[in-house]
Protein backbone atom coordinates (compact mmCIF):
# COMPACT_ATOMS: atom_id res chain seq x y z
CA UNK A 1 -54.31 -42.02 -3.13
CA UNK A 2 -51.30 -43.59 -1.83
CA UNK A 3 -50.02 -44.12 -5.82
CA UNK A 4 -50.70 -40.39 -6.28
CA UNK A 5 -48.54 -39.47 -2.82
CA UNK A 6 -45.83 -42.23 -4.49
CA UNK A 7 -45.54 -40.54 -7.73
CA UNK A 8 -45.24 -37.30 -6.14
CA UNK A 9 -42.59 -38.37 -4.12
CA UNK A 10 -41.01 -39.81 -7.20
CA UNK A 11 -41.28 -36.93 -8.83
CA UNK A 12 -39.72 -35.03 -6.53
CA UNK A 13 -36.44 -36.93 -6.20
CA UNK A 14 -36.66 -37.29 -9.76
CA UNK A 15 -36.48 -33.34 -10.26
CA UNK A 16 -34.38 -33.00 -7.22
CA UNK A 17 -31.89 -35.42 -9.37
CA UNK A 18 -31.74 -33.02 -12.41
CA UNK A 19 -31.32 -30.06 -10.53
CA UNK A 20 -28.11 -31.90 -8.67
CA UNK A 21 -27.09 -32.95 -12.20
CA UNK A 22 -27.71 -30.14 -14.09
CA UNK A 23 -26.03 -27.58 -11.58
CA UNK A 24 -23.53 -29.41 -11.57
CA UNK A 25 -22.78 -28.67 -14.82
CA UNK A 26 -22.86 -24.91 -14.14
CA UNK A 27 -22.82 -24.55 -10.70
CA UNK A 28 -18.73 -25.19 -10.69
CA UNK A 29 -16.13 -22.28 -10.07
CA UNK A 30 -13.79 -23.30 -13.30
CA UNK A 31 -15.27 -23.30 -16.90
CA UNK A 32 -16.49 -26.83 -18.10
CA UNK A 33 -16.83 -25.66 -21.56
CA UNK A 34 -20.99 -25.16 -22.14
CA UNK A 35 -22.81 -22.36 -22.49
CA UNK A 36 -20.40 -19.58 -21.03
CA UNK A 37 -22.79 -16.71 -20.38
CA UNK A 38 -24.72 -19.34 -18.60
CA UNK A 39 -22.46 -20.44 -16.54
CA UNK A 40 -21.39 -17.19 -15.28
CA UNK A 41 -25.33 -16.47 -14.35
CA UNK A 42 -25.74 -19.11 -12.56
CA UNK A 43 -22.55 -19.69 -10.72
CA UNK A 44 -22.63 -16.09 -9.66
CA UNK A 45 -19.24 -14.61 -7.60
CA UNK A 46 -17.80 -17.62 -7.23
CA UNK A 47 -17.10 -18.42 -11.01
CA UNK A 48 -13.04 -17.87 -11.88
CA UNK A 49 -13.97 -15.81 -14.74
CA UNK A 50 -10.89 -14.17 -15.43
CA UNK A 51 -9.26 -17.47 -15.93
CA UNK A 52 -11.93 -18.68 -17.94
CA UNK A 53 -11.15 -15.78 -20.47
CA UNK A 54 -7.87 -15.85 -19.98
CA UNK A 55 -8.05 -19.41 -21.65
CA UNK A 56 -10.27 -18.37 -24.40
CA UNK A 57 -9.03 -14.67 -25.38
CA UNK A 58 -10.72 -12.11 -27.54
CA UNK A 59 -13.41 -15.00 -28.30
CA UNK A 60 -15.05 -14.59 -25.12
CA UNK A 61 -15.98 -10.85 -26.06
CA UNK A 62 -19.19 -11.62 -27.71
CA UNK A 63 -20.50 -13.29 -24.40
CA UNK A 64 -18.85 -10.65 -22.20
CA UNK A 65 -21.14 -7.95 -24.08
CA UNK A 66 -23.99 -10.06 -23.71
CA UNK A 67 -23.12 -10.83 -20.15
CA UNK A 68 -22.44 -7.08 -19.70
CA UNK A 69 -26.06 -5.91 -21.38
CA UNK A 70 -27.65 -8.47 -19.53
CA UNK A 71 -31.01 -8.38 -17.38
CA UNK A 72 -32.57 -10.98 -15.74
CA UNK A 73 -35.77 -12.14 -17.81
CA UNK A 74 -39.12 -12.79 -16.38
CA UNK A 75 -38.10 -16.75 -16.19
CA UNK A 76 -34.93 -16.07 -14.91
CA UNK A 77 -36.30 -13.48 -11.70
CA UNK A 78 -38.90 -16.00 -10.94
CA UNK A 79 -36.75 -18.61 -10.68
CA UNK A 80 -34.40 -16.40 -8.38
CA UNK A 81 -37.87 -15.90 -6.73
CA UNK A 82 -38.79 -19.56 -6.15
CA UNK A 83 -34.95 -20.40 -4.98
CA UNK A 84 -34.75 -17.81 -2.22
CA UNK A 85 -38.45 -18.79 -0.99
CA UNK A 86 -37.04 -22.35 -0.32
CA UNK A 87 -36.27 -23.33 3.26
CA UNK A 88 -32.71 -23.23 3.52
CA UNK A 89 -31.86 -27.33 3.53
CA UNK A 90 -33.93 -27.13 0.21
CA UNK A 91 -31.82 -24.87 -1.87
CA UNK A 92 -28.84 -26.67 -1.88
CA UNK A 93 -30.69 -29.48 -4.01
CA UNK A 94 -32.02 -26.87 -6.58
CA UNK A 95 -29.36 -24.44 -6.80
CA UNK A 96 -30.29 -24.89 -10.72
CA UNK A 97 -33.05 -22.84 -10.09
CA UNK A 98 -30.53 -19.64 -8.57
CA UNK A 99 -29.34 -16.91 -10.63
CA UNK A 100 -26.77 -14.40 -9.91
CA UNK A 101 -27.05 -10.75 -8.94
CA UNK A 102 -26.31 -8.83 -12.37
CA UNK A 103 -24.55 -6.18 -10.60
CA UNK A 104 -21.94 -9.14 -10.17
CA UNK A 105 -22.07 -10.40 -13.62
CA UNK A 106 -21.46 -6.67 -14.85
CA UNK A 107 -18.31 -6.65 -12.66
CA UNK A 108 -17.48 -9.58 -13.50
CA UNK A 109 -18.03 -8.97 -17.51
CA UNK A 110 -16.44 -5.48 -16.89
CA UNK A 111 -13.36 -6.64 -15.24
CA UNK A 112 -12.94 -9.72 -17.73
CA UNK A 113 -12.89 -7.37 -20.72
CA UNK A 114 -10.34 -4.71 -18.65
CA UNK A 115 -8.18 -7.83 -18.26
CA UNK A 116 -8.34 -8.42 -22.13
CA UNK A 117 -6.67 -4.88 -22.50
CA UNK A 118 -6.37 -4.18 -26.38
CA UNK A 119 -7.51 -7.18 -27.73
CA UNK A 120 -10.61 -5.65 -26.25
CA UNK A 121 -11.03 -2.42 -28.01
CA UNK A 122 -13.76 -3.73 -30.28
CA UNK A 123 -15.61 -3.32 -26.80
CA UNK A 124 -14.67 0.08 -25.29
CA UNK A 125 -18.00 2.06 -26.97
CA UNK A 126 -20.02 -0.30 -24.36
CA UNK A 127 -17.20 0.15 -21.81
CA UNK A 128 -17.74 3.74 -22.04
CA UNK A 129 -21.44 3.90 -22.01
CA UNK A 130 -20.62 2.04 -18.24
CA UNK A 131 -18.74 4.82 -16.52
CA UNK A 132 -21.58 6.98 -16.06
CA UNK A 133 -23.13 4.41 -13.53
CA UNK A 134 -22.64 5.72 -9.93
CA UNK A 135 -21.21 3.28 -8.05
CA UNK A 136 -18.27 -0.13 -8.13
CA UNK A 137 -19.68 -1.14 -11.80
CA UNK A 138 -19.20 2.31 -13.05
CA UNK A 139 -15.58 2.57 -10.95
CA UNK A 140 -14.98 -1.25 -12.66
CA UNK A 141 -16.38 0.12 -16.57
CA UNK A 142 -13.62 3.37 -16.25
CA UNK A 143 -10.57 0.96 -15.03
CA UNK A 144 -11.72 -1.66 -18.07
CA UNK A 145 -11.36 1.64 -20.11
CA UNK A 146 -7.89 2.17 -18.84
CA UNK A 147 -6.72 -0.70 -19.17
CA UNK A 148 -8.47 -0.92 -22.96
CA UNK A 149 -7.58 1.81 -24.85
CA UNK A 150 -5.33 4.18 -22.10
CA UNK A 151 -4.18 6.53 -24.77
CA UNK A 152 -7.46 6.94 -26.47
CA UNK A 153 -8.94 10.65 -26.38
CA UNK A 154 -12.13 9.15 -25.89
CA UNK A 155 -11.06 7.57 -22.65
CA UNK A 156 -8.89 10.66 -21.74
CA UNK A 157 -11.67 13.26 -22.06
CA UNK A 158 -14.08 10.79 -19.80
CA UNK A 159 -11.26 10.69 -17.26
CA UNK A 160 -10.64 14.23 -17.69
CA UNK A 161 -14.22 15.09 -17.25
CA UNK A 162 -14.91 13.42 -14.07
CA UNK A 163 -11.82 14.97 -12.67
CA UNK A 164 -13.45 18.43 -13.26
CA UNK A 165 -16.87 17.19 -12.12
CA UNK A 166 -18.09 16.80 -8.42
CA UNK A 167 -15.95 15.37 -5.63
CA UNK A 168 -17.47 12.17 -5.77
CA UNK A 169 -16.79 11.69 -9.54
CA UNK A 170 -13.54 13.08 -9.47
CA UNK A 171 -12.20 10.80 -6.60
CA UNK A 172 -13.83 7.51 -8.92
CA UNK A 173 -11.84 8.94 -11.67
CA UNK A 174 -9.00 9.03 -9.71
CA UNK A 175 -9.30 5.39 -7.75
CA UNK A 176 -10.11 3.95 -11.40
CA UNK A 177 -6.59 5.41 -12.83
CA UNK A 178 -5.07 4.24 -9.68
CA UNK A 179 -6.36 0.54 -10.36
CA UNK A 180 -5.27 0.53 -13.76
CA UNK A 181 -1.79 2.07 -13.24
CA UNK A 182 -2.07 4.69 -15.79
CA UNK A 183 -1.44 8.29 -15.80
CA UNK A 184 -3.37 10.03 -18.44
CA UNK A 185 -2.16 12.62 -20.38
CA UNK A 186 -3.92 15.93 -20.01
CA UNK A 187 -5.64 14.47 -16.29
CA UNK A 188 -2.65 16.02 -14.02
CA UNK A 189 -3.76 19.40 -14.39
CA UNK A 190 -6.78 18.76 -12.85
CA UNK A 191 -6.06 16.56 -10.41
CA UNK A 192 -3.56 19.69 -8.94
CA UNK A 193 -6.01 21.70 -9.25
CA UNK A 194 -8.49 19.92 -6.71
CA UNK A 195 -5.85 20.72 -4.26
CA UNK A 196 -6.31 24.32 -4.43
CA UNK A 197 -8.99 24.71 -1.77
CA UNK A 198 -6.39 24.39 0.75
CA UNK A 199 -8.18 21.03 2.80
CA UNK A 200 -7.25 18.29 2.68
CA UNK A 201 -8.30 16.29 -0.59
CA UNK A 202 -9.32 11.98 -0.23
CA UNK A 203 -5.46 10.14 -0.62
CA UNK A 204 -7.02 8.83 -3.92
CA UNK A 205 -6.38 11.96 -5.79
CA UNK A 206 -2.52 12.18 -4.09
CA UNK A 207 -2.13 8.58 -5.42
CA UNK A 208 -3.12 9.60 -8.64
CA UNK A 209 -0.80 12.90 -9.07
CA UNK A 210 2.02 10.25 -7.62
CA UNK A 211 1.69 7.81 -10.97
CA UNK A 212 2.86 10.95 -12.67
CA UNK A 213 6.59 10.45 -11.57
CA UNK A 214 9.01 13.65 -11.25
CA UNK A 215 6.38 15.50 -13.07
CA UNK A 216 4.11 15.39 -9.38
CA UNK A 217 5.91 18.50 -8.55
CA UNK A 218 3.65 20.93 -9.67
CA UNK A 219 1.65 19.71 -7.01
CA UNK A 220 4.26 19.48 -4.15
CA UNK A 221 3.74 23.31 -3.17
CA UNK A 222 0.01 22.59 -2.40
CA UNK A 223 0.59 19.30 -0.65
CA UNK A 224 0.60 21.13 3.45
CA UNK A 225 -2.45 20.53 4.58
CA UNK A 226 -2.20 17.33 3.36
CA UNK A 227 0.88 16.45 5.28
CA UNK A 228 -0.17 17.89 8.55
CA UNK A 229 -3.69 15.19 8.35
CA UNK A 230 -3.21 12.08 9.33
CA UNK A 231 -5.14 10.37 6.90
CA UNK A 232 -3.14 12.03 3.83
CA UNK A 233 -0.04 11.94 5.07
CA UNK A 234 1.06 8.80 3.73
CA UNK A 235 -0.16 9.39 -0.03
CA UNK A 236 1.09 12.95 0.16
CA UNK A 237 4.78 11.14 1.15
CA UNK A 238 4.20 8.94 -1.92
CA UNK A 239 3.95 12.06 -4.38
CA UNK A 240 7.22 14.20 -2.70
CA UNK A 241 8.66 10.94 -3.32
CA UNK A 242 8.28 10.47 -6.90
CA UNK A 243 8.88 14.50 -7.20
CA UNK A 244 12.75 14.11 -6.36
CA UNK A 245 14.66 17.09 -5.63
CA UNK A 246 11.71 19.36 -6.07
CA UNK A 247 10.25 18.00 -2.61
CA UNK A 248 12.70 20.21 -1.44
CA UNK A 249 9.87 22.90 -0.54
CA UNK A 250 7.66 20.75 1.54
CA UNK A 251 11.12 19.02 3.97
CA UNK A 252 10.04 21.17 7.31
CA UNK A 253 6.79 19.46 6.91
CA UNK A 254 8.07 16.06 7.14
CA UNK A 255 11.18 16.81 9.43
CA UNK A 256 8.84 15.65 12.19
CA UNK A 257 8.52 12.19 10.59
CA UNK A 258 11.67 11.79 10.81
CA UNK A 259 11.36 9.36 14.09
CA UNK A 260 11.40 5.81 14.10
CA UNK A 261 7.89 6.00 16.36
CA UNK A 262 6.22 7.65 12.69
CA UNK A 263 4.50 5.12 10.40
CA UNK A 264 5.83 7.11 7.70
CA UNK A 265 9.34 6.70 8.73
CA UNK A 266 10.46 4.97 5.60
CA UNK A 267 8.62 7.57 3.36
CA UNK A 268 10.32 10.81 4.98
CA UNK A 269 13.71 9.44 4.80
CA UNK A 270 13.93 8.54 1.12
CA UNK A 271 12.13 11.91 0.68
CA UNK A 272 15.00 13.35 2.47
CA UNK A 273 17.71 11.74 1.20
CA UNK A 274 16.50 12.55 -2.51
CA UNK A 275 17.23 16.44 -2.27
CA UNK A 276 20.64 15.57 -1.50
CA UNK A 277 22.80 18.22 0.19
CA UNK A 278 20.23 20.92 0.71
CA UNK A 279 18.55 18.73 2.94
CA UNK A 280 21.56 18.58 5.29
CA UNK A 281 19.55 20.31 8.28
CA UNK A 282 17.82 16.64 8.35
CA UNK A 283 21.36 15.28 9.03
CA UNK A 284 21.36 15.34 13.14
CA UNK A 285 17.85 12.81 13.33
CA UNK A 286 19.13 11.19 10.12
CA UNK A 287 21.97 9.82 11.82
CA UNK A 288 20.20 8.95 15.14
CA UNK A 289 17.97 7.07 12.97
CA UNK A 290 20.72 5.55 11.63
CA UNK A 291 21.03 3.18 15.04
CA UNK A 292 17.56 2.22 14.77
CA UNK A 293 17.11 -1.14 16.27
CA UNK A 294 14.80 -1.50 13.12
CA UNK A 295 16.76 -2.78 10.26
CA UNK A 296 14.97 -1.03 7.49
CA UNK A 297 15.10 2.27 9.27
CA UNK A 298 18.77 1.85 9.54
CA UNK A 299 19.26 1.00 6.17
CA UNK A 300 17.66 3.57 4.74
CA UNK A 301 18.64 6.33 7.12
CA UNK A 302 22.08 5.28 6.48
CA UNK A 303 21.14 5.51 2.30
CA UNK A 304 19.36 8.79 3.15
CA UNK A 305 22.71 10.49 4.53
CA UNK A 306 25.08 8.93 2.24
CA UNK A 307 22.63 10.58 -0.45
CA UNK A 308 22.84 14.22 1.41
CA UNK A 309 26.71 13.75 2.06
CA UNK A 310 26.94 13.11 -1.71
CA UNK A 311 28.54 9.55 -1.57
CA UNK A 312 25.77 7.30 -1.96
CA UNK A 313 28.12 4.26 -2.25
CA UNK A 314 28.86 4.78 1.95
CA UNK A 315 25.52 3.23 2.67
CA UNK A 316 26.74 0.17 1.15
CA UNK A 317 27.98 -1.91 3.83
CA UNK A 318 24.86 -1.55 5.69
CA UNK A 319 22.53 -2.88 2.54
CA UNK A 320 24.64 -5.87 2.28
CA UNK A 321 24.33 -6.29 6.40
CA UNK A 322 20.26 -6.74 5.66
CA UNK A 323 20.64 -8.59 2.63
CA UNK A 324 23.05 -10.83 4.89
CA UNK A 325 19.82 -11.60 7.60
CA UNK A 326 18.76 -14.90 8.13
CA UNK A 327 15.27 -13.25 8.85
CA UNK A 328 13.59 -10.75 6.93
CA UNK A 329 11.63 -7.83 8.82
CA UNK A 330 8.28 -6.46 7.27
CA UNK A 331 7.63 -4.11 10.20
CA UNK A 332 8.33 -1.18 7.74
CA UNK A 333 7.90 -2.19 4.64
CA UNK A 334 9.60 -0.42 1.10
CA UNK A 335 7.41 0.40 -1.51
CA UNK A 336 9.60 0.80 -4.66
CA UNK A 337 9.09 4.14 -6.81
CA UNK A 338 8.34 1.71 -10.19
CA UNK A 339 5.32 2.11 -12.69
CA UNK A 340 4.95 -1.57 -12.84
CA UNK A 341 5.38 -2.31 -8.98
CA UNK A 342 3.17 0.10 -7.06
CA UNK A 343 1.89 -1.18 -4.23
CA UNK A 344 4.08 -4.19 -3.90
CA UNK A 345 5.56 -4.37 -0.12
CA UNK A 346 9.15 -5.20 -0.02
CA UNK A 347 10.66 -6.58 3.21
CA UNK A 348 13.87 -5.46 4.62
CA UNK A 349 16.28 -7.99 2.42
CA UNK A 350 13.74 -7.52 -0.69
CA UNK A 351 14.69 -3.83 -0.32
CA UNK A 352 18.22 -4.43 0.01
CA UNK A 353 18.60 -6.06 -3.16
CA UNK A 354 15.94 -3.41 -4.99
CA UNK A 355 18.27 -0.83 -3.24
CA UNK A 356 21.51 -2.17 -4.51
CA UNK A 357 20.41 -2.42 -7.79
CA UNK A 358 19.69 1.23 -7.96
CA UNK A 359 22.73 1.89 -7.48
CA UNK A 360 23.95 0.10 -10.41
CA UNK A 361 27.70 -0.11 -11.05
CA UNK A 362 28.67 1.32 -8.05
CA UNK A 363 27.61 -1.47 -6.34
CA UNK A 364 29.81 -3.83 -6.91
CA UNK A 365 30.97 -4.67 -3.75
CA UNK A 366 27.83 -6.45 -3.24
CA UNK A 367 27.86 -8.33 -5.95
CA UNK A 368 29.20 -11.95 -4.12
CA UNK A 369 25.83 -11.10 -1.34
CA UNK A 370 23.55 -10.92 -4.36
CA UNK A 371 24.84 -14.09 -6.15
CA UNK A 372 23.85 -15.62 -2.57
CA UNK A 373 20.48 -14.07 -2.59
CA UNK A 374 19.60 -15.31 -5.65
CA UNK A 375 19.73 -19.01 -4.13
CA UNK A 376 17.32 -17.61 -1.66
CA UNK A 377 13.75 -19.69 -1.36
CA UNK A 378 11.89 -16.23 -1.61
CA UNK A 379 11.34 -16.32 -4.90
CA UNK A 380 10.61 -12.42 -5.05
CA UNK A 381 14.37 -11.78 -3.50
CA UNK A 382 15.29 -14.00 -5.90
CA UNK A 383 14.35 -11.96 -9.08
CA UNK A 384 15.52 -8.42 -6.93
CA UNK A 385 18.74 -9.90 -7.01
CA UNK A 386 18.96 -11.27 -9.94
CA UNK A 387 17.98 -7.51 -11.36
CA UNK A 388 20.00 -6.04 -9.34
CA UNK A 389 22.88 -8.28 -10.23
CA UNK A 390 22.01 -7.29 -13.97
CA UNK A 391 21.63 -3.74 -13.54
CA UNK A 392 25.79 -3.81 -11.70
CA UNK A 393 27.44 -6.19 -14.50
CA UNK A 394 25.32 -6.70 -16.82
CA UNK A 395 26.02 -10.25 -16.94
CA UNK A 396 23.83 -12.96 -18.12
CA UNK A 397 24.60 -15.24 -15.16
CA UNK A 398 23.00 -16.17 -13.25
CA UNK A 399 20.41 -12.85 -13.62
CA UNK A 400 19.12 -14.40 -16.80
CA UNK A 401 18.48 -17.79 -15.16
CA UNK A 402 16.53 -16.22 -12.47
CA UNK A 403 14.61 -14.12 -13.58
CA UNK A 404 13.06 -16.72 -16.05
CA UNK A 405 12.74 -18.85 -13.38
CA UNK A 406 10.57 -15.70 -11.44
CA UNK A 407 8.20 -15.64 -14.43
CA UNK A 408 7.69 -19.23 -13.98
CA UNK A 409 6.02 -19.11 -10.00
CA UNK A 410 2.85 -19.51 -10.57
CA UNK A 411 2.70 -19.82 -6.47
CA UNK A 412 3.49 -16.20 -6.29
CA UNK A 413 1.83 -13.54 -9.11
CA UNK A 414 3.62 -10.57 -7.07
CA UNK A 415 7.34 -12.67 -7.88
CA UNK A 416 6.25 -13.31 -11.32
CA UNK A 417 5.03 -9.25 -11.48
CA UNK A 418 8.83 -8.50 -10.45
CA UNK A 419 10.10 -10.76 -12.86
CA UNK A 420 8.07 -9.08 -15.75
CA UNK A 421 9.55 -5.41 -15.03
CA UNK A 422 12.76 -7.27 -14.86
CA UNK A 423 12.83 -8.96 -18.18
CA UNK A 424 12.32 -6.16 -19.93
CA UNK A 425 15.89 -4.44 -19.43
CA UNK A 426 17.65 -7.58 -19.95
CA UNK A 427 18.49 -6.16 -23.79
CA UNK A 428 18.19 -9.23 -26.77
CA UNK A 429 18.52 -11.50 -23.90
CA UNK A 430 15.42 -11.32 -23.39
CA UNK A 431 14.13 -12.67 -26.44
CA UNK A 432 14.95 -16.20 -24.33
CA UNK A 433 11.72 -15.45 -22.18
CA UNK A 434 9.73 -14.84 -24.95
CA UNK A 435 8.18 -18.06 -24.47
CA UNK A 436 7.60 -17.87 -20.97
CA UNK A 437 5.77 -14.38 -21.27
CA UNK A 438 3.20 -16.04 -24.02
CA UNK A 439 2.34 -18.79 -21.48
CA UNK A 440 1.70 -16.28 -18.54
CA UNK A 441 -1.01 -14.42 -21.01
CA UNK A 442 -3.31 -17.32 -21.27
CA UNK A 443 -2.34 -18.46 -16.98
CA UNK A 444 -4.60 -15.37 -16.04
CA UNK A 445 -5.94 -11.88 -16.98
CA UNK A 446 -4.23 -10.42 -13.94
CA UNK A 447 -0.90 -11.06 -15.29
CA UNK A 448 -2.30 -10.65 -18.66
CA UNK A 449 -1.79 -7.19 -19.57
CA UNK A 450 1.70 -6.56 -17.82
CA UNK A 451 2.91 -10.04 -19.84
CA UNK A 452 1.22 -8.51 -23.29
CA UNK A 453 3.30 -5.06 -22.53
CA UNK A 454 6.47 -6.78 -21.98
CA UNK A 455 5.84 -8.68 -24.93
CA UNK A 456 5.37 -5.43 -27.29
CA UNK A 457 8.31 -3.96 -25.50
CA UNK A 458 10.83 -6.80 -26.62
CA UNK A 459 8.99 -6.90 -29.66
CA UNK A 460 9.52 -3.09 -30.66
CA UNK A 461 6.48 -2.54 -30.32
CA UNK A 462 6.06 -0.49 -27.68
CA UNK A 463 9.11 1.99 -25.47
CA UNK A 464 10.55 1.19 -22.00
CA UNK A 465 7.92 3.08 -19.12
CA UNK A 466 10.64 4.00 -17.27
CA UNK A 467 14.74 4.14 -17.51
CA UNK A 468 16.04 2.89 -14.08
């Protein structure tokens, strides 16, 4: 009796061993090189798949369809089973027997193949067949789409379709071509449309008409009720924004907002300051904004009136004077009006230099202030100037320099995301970054696509988004 208890006990440590051993092996966030589909079941949300795939490239498709079609076999739920009916101090010695949820492998398969882009397209039919699915894994299968094949008609008549569908599809569509950055062709249309009821519509579908650029005004006459609800307000800002001059329509609404206590401040005065002199009646809280204690407000009031007055180069000094800060503020934050930087917060000096380099040529007064800024330890003002610089002189130094230097901060995507955008208006000088580009497509699939575009752009492959 006591040899059988023995040998049980042996046995036990014995297995208890090989589980430590053999999860190990799989149970590890990076890619060990194995079985891959494996690994991914059975390290569940945890695994870096993106990286993993960014390493391998359009090899790893054959296991993302597998992972993607997958469903947990008899063996595989009872051992699920078994591991969640251990006591808790247990499980941690046979986490070989756990599998992962396959709603999170589908995302996770899903969003690997969306980060592929192209190379993907051998996978888009079973992409497709994934958008149907209510939920995040049929949100994730229409943003892979996007990000696939974003000028396929196959892809445009799915987003197209769920647009014309029931509120809860159409706002999915809309969040999906929000994630992926891409305005369809053929989808604006309908998202105006959806604003005819004359309530307020989800800010998803304002964000979407916004990725359409100057052509959002043909929604800007419906945008009211939208502007007078709290909870719109700020995407329905974003879309008068990228109309331009055609906002011109909706300026009572936002007249209001123009108040340094309004958390669209920053919003309403660029609005403003865009319909130049017809929105002169703004002038009188323009220029008591313009004493704001707030450093962005000030800035950009003072940008909005020079605008209005027609002599944009007046609110010059007072860009430099935040570029000149020792501190940065972030109480307000700038959100530049850029295809590849949506969403990206700017602080005060971060919009200084952005701001500065809008203004191209005429900005050459500043140039001495962005030379400095460009020695910054902010890496992200450190590639705005640099732009900026290029976009006044177009002179290879020290832009050039620092922008390749951007691409290379792997401690900061959102500096290396600037840099990208950047690179690509440098002309044939930026055939030198060619190199650094390559390496940021296999560092991961976040970067991935917007590297692979840049890429195609210097290449000829592929136009400029956007002339600045």
């Amino acid at each position: 009796m006591a040899r059988l208890i023995a040998l049980v006990v042996v046995g036990c440590v014995v297995v208890a061993i090989a589980g430590i051993l053999l999860a190990s092996r799989f149970r590890t966030n990076d890619y060990r090189h194995g079985s891959f589909t494996t690994w991914v079941k059975r390290t569940g949300p945890d695994a870096r798949v993106n990286e993993a795939v960014a390493l391998m490239g359009a090899t790893a498709i054959p296991d993302l369809l597998e992972l993607l079609n997958w469903t947990p076999n008899g063996t595989e739920r009872n051992s699920r089973k078994l591991h969640d009916s251990l006591p808790n101090s247990w499980r941690r010695h046979f986490r070989i027997l756990e599998v992962s949820d396959p709603d999170v492998v589908h995302l996770q398969a899903l969003g690997a193949l969306g980060g592929l882009g192209p190379e993907a397209l051998q996978a888009l039919p079973a992409v497709l067949s994934w958008t149907t699915v209510v939920g995040p894994v049929g949100e994730e299968a229409l943003i892979a789409a996007l990000r696939i094949a974003p000028g396929s008609p196959q892809v445009s008549e799915k987003v197209v379709a769920m647009l014309l569908d029931r509120p809860a599809w159409r706002d999915q569509a809309a969040r999906a071509m929000m994630a992926a950055q891409v305005p369809i062709e053929g989808a604006l249309t309908a998202l105006v449309e959806s604003l005819r009821d004359g309530s307020p519509p989800n800010p998803e579908i304002l964000s979407a008409i916004s990725l359409y650029g100057r052509e959002a005004s043909s929604a800007v006459s419906r945008l009211g009720p939208s502007l007078r609800d709290v909870s719109t307000k700020s995407a329905a800002i974003e879309v008068l924004r990228a109309a331009g001059p055609a906002a011109l329509p909706m300026l009572s609404e936002i007249r209001q907002d123009l108040n340094p206590d309004s958390p669209v401040v920053v919003g309403a005065l660029e609005v403003a300051g865009r319909c130049g002199s017809p929105a002169s009646p703004c002038l009188p809280a323009i220029k008591e904004l313009e004493l704001s204690k707030d450093g962005s407000i000030g800035m950009l009031a003072s940008l909005a009136r020079a605008r209005i007055e027609g002599r944009p180069t007046n609110a010059i000094p007072t860009i430099v004077r935040e570029l000149r800060l020792p501190v940065a503020d972030a109480t307000h934050p700038y959100l530049p009006m850029h295809p590849g930087l949506r969403g990206i917060r700017l602080s005060s000096k971060q919009a200084a230099a952005w701001l500065l380099g809008e203004l191209g040529g005429s900005a050459k007064a500043a140039s001495s202030d962005l030379n400095a800024a460009i020695r910054s330890d902010d890496p992200r003002l450190m590639v705005l100037a640099a732009w900026a610089l290029w976009n006044i002189n177009q002179e290879a130094e020290p832009s050039v320099g620092a922008i390749r230097r951007g691409l290379a901060s792997t401690q900061d995507p959102v500096a290396q995301r600037i840099a990208i955008e950047a690179v690509t208006e440098l002309g044939s000088l930026a055939n030198l970054a060619i190199e650094d580009l390559e390496r940021i497509e296999h560092q991961g699939l976040r970067l991935k696509g917007p590297a692979r575009a840049a890429l195609d752009h210097l290449q000829g492959l592929a136009p400029l988004r956007v002339p600045r």
